[in-house]
PDB file of N, CA and C in Angstrom:
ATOM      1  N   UNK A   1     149.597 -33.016 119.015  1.00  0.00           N
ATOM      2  CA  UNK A   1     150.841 -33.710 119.212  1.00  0.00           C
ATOM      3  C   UNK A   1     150.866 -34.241 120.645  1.00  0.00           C
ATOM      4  N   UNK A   2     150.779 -35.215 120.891  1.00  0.00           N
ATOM      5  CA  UNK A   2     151.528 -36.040 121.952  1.00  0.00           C
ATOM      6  C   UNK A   2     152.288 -36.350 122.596  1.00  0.00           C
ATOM      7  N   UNK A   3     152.830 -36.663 123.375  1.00  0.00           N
ATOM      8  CA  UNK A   3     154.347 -36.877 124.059  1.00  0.00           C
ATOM      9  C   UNK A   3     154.072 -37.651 125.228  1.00  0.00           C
ATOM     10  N   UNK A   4     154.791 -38.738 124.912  1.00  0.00           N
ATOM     11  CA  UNK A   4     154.840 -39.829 125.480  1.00  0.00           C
ATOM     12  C   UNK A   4     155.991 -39.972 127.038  1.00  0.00           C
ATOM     13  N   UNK A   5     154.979 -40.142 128.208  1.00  0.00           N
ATOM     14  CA  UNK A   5     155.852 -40.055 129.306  1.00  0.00           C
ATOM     15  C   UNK A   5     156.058 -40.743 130.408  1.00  0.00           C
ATOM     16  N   UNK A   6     157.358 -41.827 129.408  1.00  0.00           N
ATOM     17  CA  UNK A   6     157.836 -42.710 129.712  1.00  0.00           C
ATOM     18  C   UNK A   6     159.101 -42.168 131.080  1.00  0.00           C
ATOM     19  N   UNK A   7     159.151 -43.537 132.108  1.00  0.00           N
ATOM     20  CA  UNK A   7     160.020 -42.792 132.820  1.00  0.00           C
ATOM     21  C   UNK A   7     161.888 -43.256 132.334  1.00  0.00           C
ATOM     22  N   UNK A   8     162.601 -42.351 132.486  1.00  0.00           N
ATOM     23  CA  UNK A   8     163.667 -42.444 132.001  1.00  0.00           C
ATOM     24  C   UNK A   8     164.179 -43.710 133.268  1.00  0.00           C
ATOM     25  N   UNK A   9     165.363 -44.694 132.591  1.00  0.00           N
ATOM     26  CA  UNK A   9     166.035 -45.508 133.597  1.00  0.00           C
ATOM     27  C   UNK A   9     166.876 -44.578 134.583  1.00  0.00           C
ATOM     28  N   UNK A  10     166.996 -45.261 135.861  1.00  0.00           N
ATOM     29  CA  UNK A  10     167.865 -44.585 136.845  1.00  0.00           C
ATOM     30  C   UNK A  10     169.690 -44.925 136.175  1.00  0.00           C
ATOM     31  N   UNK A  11     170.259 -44.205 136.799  1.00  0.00           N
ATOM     32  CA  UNK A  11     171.951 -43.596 136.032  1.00  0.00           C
ATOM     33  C   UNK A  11     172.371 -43.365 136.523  1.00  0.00           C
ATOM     34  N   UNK A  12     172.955 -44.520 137.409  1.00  0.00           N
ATOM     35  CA  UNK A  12     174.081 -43.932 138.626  1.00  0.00           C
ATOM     36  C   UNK A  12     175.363 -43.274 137.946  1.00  0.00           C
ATOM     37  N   UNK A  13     175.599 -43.200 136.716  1.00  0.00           N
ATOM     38  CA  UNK A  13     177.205 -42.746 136.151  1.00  0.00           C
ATOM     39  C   UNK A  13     176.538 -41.266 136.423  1.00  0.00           C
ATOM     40  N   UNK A  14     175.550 -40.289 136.273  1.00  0.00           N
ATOM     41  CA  UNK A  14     174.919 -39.281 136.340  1.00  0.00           C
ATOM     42  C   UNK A  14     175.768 -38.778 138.099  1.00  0.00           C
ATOM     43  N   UNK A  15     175.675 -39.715 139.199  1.00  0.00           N
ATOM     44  CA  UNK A  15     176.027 -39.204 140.036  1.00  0.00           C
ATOM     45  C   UNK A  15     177.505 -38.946 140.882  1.00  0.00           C
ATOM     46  N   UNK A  16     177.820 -37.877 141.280  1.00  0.00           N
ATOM     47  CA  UNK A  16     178.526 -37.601 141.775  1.00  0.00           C
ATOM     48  C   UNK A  16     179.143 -37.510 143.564  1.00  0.00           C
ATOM     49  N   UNK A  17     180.364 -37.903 144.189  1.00  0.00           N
ATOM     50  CA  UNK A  17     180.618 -38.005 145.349  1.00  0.00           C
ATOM     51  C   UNK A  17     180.998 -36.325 145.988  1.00  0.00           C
ATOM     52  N   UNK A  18     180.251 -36.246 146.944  1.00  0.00           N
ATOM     53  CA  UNK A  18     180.398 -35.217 147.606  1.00  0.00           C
ATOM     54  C   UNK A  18     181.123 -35.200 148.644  1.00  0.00           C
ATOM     55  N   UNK A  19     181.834 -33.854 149.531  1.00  0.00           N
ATOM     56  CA  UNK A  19     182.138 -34.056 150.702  1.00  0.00           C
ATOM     57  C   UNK A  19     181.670 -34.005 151.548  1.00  0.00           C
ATOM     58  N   UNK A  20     180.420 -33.707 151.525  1.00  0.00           N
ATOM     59  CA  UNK A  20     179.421 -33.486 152.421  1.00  0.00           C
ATOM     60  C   UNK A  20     178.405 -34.320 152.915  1.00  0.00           C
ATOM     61  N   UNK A  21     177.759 -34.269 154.064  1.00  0.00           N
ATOM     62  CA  UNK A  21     176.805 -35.650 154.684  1.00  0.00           C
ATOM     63  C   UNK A  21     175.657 -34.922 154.794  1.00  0.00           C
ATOM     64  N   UNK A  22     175.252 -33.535 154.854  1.00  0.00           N
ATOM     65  CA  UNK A  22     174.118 -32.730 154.412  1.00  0.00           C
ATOM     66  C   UNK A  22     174.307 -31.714 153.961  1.00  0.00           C
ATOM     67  N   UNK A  23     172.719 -30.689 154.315  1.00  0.00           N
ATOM     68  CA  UNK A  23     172.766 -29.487 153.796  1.00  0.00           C
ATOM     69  C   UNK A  23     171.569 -28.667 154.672  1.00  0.00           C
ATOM     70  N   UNK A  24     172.173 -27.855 154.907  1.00  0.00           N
ATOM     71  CA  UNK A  24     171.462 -26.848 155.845  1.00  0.00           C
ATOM     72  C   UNK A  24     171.066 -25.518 154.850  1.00  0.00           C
ATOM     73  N   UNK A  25     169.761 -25.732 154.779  1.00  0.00           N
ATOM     74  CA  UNK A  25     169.232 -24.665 153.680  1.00  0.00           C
ATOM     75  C   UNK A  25     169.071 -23.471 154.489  1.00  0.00           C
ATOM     76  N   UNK A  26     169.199 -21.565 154.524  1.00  0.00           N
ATOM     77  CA  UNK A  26     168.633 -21.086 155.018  1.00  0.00           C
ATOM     78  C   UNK A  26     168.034 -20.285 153.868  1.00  0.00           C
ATOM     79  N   UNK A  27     166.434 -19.114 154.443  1.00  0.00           N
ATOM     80  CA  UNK A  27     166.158 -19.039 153.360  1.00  0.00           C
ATOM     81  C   UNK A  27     166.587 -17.529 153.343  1.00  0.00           C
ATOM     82  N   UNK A  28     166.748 -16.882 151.832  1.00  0.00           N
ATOM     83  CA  UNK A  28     167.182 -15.659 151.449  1.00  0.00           C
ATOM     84  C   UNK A  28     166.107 -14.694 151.420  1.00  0.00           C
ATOM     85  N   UNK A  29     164.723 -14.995 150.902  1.00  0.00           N
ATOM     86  CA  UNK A  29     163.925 -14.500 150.789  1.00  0.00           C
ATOM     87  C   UNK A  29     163.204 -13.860 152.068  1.00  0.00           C
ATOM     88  N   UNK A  30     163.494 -14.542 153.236  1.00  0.00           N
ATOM     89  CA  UNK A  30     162.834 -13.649 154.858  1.00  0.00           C
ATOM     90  C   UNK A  30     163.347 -12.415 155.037  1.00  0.00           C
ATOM     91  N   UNK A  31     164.388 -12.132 154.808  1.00  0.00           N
ATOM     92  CA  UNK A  31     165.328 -11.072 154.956  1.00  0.00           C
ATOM     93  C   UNK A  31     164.651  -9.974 154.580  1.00  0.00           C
ATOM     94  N   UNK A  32     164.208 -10.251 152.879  1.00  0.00           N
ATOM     95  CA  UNK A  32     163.284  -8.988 152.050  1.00  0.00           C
ATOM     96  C   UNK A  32     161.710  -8.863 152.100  1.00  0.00           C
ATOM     97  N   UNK A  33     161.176  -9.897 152.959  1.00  0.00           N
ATOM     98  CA  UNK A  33     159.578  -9.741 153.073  1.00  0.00           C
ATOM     99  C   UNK A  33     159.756  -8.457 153.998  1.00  0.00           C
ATOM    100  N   UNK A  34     158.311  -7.594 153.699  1.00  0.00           N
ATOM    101  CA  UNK A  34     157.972  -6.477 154.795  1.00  0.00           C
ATOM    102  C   UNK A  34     157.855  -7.077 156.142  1.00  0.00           C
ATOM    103  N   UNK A  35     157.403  -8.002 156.798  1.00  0.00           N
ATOM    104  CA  UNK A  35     157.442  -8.496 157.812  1.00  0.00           C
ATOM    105  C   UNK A  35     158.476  -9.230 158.687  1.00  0.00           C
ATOM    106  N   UNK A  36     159.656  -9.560 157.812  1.00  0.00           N
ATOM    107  CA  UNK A  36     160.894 -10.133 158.064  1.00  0.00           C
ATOM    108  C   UNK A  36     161.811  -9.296 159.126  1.00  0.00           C
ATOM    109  N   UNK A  37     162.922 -10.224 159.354  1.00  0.00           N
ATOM    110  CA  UNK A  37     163.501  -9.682 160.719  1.00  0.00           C
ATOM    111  C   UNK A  37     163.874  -8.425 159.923  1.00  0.00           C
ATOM    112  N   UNK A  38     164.163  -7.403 161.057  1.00  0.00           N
ATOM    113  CA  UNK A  38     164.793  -6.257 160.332  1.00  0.00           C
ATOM    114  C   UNK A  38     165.907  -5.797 160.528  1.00  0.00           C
ATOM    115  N   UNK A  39     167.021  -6.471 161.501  1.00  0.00           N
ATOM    116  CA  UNK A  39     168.338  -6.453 161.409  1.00  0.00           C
ATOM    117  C   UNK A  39     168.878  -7.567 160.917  1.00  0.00           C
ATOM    118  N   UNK A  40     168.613  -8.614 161.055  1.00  0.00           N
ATOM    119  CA  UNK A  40     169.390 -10.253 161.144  1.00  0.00           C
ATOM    120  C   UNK A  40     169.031 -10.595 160.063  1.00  0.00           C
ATOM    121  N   UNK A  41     169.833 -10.727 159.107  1.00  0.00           N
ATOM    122  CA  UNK A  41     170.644 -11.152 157.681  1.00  0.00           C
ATOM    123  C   UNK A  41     170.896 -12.665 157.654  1.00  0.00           C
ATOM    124  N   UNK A  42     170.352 -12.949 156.287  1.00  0.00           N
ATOM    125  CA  UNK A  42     170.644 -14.611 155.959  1.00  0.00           C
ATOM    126  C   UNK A  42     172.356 -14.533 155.861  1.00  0.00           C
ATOM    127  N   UNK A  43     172.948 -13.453 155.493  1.00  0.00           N
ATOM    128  CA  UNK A  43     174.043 -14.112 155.404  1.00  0.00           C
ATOM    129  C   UNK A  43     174.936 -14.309 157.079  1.00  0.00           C
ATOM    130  N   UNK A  44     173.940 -13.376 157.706  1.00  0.00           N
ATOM    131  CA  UNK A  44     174.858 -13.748 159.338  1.00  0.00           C
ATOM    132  C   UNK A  44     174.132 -14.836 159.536  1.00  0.00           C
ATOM    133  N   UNK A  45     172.852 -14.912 159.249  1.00  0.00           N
ATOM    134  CA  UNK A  45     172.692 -16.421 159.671  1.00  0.00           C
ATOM    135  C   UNK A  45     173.210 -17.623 159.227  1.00  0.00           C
ATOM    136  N   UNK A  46     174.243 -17.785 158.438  1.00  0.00           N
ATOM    137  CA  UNK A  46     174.931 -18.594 157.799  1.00  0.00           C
ATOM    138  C   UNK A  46     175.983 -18.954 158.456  1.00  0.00           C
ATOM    139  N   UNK A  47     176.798 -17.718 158.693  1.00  0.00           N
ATOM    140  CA  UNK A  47     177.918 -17.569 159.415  1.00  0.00           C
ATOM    141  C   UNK A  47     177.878 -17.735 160.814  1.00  0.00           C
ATOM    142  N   UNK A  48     176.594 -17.931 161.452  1.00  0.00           N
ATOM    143  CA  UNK A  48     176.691 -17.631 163.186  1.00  0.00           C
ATOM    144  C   UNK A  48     176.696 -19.342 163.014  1.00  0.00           C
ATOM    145  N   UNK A  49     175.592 -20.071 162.091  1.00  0.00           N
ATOM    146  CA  UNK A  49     175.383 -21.468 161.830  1.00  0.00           C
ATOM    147  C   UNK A  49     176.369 -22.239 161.363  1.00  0.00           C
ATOM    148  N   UNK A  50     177.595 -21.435 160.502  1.00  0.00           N
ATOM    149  CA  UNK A  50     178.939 -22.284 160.967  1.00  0.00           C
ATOM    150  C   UNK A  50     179.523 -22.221 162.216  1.00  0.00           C
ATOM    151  N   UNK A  51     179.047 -21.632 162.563  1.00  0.00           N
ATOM    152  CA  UNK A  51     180.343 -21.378 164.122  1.00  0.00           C
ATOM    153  C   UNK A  51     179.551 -22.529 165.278  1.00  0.00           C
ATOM    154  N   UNK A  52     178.330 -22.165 165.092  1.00  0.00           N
ATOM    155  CA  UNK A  52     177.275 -23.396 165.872  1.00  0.00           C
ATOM    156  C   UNK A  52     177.992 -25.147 165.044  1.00  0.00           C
ATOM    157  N   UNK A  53     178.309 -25.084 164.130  1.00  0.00           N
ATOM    158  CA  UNK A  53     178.505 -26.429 163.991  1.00  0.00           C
ATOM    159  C   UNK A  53     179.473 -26.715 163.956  1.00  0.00           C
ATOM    160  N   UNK A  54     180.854 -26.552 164.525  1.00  0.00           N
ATOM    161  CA  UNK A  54     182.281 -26.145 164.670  1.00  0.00           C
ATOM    162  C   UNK A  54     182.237 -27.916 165.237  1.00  0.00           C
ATOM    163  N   UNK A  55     181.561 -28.015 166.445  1.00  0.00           N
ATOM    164  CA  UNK A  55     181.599 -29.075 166.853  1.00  0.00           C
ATOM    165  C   UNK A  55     180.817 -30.429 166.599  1.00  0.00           C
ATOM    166  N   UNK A  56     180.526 -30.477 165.159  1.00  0.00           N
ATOM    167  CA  UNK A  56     179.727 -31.559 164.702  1.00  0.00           C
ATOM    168  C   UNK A  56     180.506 -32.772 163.692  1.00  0.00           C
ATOM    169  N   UNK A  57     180.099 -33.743 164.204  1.00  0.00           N
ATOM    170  CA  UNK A  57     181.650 -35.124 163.596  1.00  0.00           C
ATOM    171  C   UNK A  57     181.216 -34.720 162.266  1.00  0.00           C
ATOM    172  N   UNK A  58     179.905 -34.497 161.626  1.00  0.00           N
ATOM    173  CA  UNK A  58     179.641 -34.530 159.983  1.00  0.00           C
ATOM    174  C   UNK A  58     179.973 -33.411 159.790  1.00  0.00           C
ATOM    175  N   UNK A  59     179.959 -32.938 158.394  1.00  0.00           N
ATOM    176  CA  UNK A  59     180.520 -31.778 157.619  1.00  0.00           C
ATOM    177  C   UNK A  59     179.156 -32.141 157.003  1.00  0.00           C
ATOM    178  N   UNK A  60     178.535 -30.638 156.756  1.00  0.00           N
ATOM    179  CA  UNK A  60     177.211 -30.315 156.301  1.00  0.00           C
ATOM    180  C   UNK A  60     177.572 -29.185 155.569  1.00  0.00           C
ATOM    181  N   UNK A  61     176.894 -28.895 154.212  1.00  0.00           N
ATOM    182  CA  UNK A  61     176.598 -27.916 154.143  1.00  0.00           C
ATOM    183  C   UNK A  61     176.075 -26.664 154.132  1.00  0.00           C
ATOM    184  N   UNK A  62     176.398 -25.022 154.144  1.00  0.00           N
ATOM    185  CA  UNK A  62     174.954 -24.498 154.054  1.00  0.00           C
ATOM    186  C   UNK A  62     174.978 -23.282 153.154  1.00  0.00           C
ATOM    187  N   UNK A  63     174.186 -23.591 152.666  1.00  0.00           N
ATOM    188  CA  UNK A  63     173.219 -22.657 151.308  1.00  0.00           C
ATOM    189  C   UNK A  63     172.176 -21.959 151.841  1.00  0.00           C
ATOM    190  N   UNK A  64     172.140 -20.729 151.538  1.00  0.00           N
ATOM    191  CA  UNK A  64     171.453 -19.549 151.167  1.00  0.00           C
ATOM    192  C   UNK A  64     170.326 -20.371 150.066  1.00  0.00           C
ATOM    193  N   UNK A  65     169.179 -20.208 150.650  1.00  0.00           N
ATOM    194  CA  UNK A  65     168.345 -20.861 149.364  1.00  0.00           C
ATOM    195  C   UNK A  65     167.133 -19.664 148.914  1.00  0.00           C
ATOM    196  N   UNK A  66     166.042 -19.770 147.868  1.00  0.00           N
ATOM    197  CA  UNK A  66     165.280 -19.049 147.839  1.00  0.00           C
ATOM    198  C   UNK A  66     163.648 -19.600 148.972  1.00  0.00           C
ATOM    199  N   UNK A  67     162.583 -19.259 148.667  1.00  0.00           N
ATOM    200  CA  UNK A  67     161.632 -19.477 150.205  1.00  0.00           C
ATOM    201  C   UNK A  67     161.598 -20.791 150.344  1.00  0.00           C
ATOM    202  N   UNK A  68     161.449 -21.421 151.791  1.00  0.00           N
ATOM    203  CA  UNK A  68     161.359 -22.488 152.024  1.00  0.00           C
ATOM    204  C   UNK A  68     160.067 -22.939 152.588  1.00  0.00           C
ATOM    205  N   UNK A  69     159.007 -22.142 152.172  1.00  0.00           N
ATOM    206  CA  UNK A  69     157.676 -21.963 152.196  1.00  0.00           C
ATOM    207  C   UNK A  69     157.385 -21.793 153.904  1.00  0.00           C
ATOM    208  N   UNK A  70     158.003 -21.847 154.618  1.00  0.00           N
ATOM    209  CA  UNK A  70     158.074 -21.943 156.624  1.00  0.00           C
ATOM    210  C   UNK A  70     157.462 -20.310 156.683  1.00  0.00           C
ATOM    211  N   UNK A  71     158.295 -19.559 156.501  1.00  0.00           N
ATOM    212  CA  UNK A  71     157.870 -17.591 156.668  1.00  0.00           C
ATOM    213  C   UNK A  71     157.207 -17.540 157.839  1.00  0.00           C
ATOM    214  N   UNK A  72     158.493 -17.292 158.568  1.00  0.00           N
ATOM    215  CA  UNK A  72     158.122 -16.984 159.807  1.00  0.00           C
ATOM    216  C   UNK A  72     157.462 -15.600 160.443  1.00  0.00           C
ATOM    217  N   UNK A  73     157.164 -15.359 161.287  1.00  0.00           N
ATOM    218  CA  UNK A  73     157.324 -13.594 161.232  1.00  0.00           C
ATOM    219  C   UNK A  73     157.944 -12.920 161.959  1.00  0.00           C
ATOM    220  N   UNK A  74     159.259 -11.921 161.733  1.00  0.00           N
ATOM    221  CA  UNK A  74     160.059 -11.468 162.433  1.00  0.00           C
ATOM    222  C   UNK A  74     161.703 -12.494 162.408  1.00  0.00           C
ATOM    223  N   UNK A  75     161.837 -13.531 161.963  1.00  0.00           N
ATOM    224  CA  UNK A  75     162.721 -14.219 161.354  1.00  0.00           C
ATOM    225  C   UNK A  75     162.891 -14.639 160.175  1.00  0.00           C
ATOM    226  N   UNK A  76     164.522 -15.449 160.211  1.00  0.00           N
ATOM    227  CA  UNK A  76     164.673 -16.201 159.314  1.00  0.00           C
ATOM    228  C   UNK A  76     164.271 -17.524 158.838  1.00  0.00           C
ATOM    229  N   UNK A  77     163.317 -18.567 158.199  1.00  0.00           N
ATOM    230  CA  UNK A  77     163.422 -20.042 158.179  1.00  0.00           C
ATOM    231  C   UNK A  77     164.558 -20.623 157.507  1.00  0.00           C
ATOM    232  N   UNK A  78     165.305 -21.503 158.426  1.00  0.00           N
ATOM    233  CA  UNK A  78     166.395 -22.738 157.916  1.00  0.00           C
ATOM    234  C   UNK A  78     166.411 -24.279 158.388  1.00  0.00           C
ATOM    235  N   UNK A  79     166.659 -24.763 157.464  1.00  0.00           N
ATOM    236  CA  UNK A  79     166.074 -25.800 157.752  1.00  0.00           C
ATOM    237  C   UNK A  79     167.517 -27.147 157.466  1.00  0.00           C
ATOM    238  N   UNK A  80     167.732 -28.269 157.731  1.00  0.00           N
ATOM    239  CA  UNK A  80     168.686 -29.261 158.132  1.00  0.00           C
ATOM    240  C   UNK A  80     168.235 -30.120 157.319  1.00  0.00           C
ATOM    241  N   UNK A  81     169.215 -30.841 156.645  1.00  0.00           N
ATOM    242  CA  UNK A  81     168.544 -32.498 156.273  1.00  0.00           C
ATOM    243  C   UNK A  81     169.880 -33.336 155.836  1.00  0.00           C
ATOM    244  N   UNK A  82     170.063 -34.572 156.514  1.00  0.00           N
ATOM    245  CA  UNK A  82     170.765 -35.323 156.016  1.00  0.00           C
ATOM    246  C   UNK A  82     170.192 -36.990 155.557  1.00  0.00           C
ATOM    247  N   UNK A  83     170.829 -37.686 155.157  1.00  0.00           N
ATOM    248  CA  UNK A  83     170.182 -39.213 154.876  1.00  0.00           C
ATOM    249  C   UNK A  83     170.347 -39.559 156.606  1.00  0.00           C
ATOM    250  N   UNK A  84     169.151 -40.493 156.482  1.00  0.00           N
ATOM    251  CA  UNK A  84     169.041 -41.613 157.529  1.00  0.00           C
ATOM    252  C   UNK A  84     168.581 -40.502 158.938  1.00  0.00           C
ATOM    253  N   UNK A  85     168.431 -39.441 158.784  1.00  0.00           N
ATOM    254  CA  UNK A  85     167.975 -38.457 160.342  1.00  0.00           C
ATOM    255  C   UNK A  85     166.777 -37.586 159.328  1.00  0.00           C
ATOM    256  N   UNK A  86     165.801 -37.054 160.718  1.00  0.00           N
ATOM    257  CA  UNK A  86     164.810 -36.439 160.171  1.00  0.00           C
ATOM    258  C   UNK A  86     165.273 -34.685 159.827  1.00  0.00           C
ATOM    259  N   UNK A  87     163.965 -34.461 158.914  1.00  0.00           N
ATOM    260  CA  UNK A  87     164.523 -33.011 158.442  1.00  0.00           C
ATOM    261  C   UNK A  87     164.293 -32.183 159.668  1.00  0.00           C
ATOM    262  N   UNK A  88     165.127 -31.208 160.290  1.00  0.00           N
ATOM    263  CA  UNK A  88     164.942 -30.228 161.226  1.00  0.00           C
ATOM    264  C   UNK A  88     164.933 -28.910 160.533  1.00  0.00           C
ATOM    265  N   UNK A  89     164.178 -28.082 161.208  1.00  0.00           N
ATOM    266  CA  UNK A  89     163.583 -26.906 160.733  1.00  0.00           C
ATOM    267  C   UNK A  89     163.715 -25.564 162.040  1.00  0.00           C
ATOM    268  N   UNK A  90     163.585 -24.414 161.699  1.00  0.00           N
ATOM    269  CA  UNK A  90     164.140 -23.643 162.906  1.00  0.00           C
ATOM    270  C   UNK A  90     163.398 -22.194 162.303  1.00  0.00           C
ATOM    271  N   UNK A  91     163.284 -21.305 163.473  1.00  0.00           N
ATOM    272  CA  UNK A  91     163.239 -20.074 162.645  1.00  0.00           C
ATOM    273  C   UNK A  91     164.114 -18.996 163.596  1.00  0.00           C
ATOM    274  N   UNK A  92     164.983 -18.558 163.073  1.00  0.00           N
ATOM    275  CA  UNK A  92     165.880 -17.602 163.546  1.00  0.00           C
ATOM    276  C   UNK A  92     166.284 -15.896 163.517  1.00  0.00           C
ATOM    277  N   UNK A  93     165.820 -15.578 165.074  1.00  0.00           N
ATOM    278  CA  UNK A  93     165.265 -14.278 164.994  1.00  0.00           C
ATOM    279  C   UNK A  93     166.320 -13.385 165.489  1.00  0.00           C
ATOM    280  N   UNK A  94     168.024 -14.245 165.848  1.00  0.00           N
ATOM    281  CA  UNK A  94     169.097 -13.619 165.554  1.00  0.00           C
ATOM    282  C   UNK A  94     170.287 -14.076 165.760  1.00  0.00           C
ATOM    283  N   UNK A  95     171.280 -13.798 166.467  1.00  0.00           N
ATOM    284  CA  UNK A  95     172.366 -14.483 165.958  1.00  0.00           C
ATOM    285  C   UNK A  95     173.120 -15.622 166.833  1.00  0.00           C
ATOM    286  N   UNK A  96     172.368 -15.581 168.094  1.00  0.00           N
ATOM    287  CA  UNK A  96     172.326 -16.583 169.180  1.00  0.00           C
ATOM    288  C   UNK A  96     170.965 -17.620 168.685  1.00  0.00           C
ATOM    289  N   UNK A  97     170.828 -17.689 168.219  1.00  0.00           N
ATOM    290  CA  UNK A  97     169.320 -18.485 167.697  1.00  0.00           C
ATOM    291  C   UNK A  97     170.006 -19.449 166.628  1.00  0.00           C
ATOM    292  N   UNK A  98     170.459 -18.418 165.905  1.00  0.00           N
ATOM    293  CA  UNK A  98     171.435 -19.336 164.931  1.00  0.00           C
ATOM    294  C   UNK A  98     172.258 -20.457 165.230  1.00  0.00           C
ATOM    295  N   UNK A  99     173.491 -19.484 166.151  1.00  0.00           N
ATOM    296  CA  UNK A  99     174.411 -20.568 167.138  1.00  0.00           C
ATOM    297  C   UNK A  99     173.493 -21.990 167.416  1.00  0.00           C
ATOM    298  N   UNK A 100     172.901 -21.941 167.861  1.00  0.00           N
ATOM    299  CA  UNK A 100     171.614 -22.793 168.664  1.00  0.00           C
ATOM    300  C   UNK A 100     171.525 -23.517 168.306  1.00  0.00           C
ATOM    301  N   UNK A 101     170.589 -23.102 166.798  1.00  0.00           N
ATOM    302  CA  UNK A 101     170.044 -24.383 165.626  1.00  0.00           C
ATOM    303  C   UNK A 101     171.416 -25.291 165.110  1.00  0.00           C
ATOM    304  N   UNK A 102     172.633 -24.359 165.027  1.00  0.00           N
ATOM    305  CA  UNK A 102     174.063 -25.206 164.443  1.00  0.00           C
ATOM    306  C   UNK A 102     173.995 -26.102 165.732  1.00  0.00           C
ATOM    307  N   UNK A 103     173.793 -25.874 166.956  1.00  0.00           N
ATOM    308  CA  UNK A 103     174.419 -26.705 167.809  1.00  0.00           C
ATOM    309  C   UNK A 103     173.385 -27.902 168.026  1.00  0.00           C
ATOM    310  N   UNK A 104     172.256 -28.081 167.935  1.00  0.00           N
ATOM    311  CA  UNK A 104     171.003 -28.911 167.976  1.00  0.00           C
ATOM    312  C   UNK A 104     171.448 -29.661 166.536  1.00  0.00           C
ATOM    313  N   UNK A 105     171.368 -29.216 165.581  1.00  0.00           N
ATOM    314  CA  UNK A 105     172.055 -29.981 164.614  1.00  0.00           C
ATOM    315  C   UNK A 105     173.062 -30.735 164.716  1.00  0.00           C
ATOM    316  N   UNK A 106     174.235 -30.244 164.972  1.00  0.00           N
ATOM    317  CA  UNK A 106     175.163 -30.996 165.050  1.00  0.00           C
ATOM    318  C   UNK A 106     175.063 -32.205 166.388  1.00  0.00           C
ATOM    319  N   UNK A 107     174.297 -32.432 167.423  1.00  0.00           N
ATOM    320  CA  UNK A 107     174.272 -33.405 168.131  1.00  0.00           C
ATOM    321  C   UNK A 107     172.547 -34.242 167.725  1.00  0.00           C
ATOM    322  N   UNK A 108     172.179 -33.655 166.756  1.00  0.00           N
ATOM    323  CA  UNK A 108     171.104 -34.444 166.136  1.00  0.00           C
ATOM    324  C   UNK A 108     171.561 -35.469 165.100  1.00  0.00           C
ATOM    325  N   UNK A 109     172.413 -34.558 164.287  1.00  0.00           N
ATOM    326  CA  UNK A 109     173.196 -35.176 162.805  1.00  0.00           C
ATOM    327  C   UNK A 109     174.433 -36.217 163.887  1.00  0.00           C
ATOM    328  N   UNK A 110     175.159 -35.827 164.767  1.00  0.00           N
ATOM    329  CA  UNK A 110     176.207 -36.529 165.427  1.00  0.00           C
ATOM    330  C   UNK A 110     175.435 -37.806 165.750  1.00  0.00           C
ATOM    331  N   UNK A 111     174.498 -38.409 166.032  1.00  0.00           N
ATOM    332  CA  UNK A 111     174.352 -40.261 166.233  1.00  0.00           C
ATOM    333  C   UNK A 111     174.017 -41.188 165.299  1.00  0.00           C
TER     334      UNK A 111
END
């Protein structure tokens, strides 16, 4: 049996408006490698990375994701991406690191 693989037409009715101008992935999976940080938590890294972007004109989002293939050692990898700016990437080994990457973001994503 065969199956023929044709590409489907593009479908803009398929898409939806967001409030958001990105997305700041961090990953979940560093946390539980044996080599991963061993206090500093994706979910504080989430939270220190809102407070870092308090001052950014865009509204981004950020997700907890699964690996983002980066695996650092002794941190977290998270990583930035919006349209029209390049993807930024970080690895965060605690909760001033975090702050950091929100704040480099937000005057990267800000022009």
């Amino acid at each position: 049996m065969s199956h023929s693989h044709i590409a489907a037409a593009p479908d803009d009715s398929l898409l939806v408006k967001v409030k958001f101008a990105g997305v700041v992935l961090v990953c979940g999976d560093c946390e539980e490698r044996s080599n991963g940080p061993s206090k500093f938590k994706a979910r504080s890294a989430r939270k220190e990375l809102k407070r870092g972007l308090v001052q950014s004109p865009v509204r981004l989002r950020i997700v907890e994701s699964t690996c983002l293939g980066l695996c650092p050692k002794k941190a977290i990898a998270a990583t930035a991406v919006a349209p029209g700016h390049k993807l930024l990437a970080a690895e965060l080994c605690d909760e001033e690191d975090a702050q950091a990457f929100g704040a480099t973001i937000a005057s990267h994503f800000g022009t």
